[in-house]
C-alpha atoms as a PDB file:
ATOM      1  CA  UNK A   1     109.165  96.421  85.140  1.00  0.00           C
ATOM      2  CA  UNK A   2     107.156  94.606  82.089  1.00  0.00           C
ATOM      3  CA  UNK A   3     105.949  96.082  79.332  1.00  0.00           C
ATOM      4  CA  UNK A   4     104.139  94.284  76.436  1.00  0.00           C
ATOM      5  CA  UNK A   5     102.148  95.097  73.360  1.00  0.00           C
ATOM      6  CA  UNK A   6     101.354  98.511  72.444  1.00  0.00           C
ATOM      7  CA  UNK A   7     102.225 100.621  75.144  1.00  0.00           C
ATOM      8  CA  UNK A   8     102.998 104.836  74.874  1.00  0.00           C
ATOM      9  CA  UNK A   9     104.153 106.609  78.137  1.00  0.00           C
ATOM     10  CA  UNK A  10     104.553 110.327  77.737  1.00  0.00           C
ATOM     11  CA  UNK A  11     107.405 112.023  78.825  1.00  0.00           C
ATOM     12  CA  UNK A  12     108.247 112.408  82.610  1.00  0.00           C
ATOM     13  CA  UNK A  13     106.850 108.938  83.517  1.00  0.00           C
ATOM     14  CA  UNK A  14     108.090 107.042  86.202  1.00  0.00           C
ATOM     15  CA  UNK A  15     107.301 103.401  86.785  1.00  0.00           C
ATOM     16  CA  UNK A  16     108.779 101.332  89.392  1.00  0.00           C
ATOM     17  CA  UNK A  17     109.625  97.951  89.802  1.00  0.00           C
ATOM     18  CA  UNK A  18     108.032  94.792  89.368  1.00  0.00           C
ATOM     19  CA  UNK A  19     105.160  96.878  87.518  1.00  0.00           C
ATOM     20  CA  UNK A  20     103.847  95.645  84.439  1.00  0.00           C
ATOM     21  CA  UNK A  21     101.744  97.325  81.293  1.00  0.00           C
ATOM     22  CA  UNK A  22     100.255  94.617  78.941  1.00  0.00           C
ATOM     23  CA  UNK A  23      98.316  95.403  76.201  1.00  0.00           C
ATOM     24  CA  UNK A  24      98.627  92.293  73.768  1.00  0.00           C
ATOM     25  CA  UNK A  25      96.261  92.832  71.060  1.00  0.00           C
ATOM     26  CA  UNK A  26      95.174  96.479  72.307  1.00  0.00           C
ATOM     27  CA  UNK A  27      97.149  99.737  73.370  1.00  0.00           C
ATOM     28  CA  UNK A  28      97.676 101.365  76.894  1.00  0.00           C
ATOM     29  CA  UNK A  29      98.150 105.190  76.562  1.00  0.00           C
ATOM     30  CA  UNK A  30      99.871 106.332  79.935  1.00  0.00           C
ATOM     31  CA  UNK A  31     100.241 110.605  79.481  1.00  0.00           C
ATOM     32  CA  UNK A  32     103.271 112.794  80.746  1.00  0.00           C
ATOM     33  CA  UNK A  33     104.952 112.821  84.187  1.00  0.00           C
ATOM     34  CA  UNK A  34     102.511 110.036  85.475  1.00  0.00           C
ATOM     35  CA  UNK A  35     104.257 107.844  88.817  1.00  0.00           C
ATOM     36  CA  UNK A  36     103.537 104.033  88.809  1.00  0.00           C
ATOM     37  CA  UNK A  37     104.202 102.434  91.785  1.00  0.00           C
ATOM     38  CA  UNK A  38     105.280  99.081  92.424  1.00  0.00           C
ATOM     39  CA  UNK A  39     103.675  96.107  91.991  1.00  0.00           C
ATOM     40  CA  UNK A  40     101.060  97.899  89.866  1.00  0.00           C
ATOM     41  CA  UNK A  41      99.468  95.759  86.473  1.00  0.00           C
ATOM     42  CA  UNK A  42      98.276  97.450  84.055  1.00  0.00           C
ATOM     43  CA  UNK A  43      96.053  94.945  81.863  1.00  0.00           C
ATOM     44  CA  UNK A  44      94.026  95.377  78.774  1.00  0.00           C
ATOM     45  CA  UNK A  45      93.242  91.726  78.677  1.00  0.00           C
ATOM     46  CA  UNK A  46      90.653  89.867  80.542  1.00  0.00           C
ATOM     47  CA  UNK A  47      89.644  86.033  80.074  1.00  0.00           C
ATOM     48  CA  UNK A  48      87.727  85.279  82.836  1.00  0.00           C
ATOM     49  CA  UNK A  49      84.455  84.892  80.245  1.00  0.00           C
ATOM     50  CA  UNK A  50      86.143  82.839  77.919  1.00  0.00           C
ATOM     51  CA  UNK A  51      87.982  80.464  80.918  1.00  0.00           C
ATOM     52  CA  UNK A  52      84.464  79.794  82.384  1.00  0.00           C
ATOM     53  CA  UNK A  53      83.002  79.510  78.928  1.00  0.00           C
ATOM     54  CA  UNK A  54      81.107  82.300  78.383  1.00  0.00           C
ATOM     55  CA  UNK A  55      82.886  83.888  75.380  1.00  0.00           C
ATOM     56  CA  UNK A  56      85.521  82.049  73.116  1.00  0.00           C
ATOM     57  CA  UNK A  57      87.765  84.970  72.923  1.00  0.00           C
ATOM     58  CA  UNK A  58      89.897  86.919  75.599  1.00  0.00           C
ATOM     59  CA  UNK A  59      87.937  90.380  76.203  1.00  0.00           C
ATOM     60  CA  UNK A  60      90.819  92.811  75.057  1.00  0.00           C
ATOM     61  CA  UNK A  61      89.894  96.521  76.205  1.00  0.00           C
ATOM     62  CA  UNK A  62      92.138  99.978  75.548  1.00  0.00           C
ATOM     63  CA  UNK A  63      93.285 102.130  78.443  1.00  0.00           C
ATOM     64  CA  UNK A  64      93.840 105.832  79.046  1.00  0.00           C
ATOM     65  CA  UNK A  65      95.509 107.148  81.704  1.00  0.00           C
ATOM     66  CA  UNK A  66      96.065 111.465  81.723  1.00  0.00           C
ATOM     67  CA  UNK A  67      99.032 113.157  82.358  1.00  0.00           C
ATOM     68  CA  UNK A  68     100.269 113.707  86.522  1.00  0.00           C
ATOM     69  CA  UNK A  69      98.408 110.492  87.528  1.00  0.00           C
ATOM     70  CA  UNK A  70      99.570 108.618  90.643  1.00  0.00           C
ATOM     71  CA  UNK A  71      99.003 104.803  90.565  1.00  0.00           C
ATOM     72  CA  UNK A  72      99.726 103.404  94.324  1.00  0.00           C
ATOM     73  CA  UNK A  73     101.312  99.838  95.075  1.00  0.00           C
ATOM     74  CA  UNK A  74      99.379  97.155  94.339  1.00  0.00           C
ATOM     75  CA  UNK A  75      96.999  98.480  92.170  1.00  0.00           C
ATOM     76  CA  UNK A  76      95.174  96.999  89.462  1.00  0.00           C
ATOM     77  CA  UNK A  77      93.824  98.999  86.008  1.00  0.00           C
ATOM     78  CA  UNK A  78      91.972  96.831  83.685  1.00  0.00           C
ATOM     79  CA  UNK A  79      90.942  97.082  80.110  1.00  0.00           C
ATOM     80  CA  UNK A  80      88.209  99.900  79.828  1.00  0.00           C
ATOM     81  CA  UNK A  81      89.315 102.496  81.997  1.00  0.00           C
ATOM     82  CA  UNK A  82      90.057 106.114  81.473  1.00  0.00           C
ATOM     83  CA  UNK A  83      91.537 108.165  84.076  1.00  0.00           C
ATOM     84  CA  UNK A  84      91.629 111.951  83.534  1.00  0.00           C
ATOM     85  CA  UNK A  85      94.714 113.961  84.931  1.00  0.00           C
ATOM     86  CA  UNK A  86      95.817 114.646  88.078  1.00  0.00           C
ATOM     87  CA  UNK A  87      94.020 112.448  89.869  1.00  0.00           C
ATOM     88  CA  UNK A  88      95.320 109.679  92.277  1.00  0.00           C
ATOM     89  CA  UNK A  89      94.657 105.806  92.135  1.00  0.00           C
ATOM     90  CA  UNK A  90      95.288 104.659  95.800  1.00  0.00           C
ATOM     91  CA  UNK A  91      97.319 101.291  96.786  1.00  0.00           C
ATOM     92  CA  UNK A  92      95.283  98.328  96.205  1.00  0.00           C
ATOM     93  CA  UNK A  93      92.596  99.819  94.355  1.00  0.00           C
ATOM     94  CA  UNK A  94      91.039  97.544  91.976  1.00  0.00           C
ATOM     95  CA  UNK A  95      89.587  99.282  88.530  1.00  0.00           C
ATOM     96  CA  UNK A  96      88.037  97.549  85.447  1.00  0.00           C
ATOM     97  CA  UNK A  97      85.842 100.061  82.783  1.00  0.00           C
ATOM     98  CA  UNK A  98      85.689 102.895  84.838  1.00  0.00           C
ATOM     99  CA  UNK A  99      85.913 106.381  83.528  1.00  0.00           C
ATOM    100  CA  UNK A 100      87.464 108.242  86.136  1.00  0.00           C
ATOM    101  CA  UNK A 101      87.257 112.658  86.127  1.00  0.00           C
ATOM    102  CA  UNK A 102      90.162 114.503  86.177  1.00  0.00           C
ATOM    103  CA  UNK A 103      91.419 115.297  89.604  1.00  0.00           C
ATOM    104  CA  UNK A 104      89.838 112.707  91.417  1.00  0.00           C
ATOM    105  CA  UNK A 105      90.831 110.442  94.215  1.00  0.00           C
ATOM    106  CA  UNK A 106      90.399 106.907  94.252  1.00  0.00           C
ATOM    107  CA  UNK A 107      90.541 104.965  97.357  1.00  0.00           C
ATOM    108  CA  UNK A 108      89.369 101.403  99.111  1.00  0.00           C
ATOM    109  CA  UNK A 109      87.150 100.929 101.696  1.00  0.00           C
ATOM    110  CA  UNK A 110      89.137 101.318 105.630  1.00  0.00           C
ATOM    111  CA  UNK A 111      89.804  97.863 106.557  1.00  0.00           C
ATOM    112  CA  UNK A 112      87.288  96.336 108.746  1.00  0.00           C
ATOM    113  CA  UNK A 113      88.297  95.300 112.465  1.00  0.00           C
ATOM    114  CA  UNK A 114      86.351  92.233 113.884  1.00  0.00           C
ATOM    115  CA  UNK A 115      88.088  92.210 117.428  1.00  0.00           C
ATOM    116  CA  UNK A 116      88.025  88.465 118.803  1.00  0.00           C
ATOM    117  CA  UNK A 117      86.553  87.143 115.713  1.00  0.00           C
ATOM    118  CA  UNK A 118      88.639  83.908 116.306  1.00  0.00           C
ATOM    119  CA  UNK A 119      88.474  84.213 119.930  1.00  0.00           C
ATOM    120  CA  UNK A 120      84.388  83.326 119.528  1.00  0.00           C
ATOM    121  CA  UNK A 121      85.120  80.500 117.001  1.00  0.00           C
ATOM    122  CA  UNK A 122      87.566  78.493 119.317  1.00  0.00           C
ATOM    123  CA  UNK A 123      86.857  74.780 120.110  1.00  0.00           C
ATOM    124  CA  UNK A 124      85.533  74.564 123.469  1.00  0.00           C
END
């Protein structure tokens, strides 16, 4: 687990291993009893803009998470969001500036299953 900048967990939280919380330059508010699963990040910074030049700075945005919120493996919170209590964040769900209501669920799309899509594609 990494944590860097200005983080505050409540009390109760659990956060496994490798997670990580950064909030250089901005603050990550995680509330009570709140589970983070492995390889979850937690990221307040974003420099895609500035890397491609569209801004000069590195977009730096807060996060909220309530109190009794899962975070599955894999997933990703990014600056902007707010997720009320209770509510679930499925594995590999990606989240940037969403406000999320309390008790909600929050899941990707069912894979999609292209049977012989390779098959059609060989070399004849």
């Amino acid at each position: 687990m990494r944590i860097i900048g200005d983080v505050i967990l409540g009390a109760g939280v659990s956060i496994a291993a490798p997670a990580e919380l950064m909030a250089k330059d901005s603050h990550i508010i995680v509330g009570a009893d709140c589970d983070i699963a492995a390889f979850v990040t937690i990221s307040t910074a974003d420099s895609h803009a500035r890397c491609i030049g569209l801004l000069d700075t590195v977009e730096r945005l807060p996060i909220k998470i309530g109190a009794r919120v899962f975070i599955g493996t894999g997933a990703v919170i990014l600056g902007g969001c707010d997720i009320g209590e209770g509510s679930v964040i499925g594995a590999g769900v990606v989240l940037k500036n969403e406000t999320i209501p309390p008790n909600s669920r929050v899941t990707v799309p069912r894979p999609v299953i292209e049977e012989r899509y390779y098959w059609r594609r060989r070399r004849a």
